[in-house]
C-alpha atoms as a PDB file:
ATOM      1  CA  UNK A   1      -1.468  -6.564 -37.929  1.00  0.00           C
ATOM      2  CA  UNK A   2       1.900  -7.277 -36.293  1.00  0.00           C
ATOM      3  CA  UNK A   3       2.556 -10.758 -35.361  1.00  0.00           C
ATOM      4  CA  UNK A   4       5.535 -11.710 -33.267  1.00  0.00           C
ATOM      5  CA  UNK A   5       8.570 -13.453 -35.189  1.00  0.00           C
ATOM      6  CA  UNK A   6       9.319 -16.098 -32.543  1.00  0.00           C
ATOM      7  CA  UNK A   7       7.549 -17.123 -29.600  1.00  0.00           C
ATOM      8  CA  UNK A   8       8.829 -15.584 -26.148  1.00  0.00           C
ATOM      9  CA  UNK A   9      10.961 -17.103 -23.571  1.00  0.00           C
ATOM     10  CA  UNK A  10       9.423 -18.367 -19.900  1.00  0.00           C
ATOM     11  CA  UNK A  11      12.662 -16.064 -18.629  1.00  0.00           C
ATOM     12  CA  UNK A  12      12.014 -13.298 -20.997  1.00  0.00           C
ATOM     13  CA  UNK A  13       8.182 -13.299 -20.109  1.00  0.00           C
ATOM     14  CA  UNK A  14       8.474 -13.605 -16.541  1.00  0.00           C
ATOM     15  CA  UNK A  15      11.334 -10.945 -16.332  1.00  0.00           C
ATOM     16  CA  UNK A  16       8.966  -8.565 -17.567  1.00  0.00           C
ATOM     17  CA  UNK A  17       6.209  -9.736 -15.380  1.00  0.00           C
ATOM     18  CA  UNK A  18       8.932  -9.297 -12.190  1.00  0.00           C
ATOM     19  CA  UNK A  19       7.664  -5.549 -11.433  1.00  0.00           C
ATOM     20  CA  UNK A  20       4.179  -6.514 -11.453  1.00  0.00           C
ATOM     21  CA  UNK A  21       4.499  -8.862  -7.894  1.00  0.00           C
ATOM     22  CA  UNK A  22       2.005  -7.453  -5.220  1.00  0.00           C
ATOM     23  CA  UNK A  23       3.659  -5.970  -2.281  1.00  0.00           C
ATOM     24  CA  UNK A  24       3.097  -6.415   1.711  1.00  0.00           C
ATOM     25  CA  UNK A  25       1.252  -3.521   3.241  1.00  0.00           C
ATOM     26  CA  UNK A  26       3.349  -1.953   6.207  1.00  0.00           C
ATOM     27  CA  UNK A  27       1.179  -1.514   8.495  1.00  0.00           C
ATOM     28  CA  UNK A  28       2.135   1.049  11.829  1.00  0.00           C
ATOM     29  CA  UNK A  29       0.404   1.858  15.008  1.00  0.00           C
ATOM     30  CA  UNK A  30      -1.346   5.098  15.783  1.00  0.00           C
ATOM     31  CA  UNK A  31       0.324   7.041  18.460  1.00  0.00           C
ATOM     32  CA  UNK A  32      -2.707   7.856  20.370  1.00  0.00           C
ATOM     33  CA  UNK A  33      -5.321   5.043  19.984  1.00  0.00           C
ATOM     34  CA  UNK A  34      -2.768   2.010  19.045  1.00  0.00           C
ATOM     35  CA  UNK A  35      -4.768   1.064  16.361  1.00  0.00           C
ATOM     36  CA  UNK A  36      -3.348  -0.570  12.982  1.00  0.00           C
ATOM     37  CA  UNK A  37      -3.089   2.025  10.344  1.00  0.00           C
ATOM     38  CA  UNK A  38      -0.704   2.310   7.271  1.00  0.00           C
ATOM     39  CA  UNK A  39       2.238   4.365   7.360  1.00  0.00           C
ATOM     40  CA  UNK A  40       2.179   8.276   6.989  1.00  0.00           C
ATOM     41  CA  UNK A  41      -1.748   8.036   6.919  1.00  0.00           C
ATOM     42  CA  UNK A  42      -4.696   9.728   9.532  1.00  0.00           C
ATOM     43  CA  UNK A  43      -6.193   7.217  11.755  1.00  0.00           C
ATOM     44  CA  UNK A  44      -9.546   6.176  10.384  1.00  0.00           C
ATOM     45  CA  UNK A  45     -10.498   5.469  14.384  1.00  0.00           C
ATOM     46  CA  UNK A  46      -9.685   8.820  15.898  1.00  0.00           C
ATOM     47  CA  UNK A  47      -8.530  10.876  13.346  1.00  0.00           C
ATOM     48  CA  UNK A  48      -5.206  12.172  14.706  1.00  0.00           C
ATOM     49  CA  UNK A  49      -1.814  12.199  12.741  1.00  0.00           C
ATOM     50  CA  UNK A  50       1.587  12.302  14.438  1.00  0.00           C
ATOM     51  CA  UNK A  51      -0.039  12.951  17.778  1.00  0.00           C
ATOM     52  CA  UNK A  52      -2.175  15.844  16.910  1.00  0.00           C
ATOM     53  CA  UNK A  53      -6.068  15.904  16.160  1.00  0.00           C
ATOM     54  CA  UNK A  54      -6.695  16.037  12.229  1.00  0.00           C
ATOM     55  CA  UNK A  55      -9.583  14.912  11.656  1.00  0.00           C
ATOM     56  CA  UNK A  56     -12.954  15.366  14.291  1.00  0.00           C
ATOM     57  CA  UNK A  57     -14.807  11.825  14.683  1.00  0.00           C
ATOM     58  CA  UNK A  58     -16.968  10.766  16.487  1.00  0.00           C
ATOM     59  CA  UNK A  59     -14.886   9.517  19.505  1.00  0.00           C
ATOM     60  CA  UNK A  60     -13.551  13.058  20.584  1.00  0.00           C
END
């Protein structure tokens, strides 16, 4: 079994870690119902998507 030859740095560990931070989730409006909705997504509350109707739901 390998076993490391000296023990890791706190820099060296945590430079590797660096890419592994969680990121903020942008979060737009919908064009048509001004509801919160990520970027580049359908709206989940009325279904359209750059101001057309995608997706029939129960609201339409």
């Amino acid at each position: 079994m390998a076993v490391p030859k000296k023990k890791t740095s706190k820099m060296r560990r945590r430079m590797r870690r660096s890419h592994q931070a969680m990121v903020k989730l942008f979060l737009a409006r919908c064009t048509h119902c001004n509801a919160a909705i990520p970027a580049h997504r359908i709206c989940h509350n009325c279904g359209h998507y750059a101001g057309k109707a995608v997706v029939t739901t129960g609201e339409n």
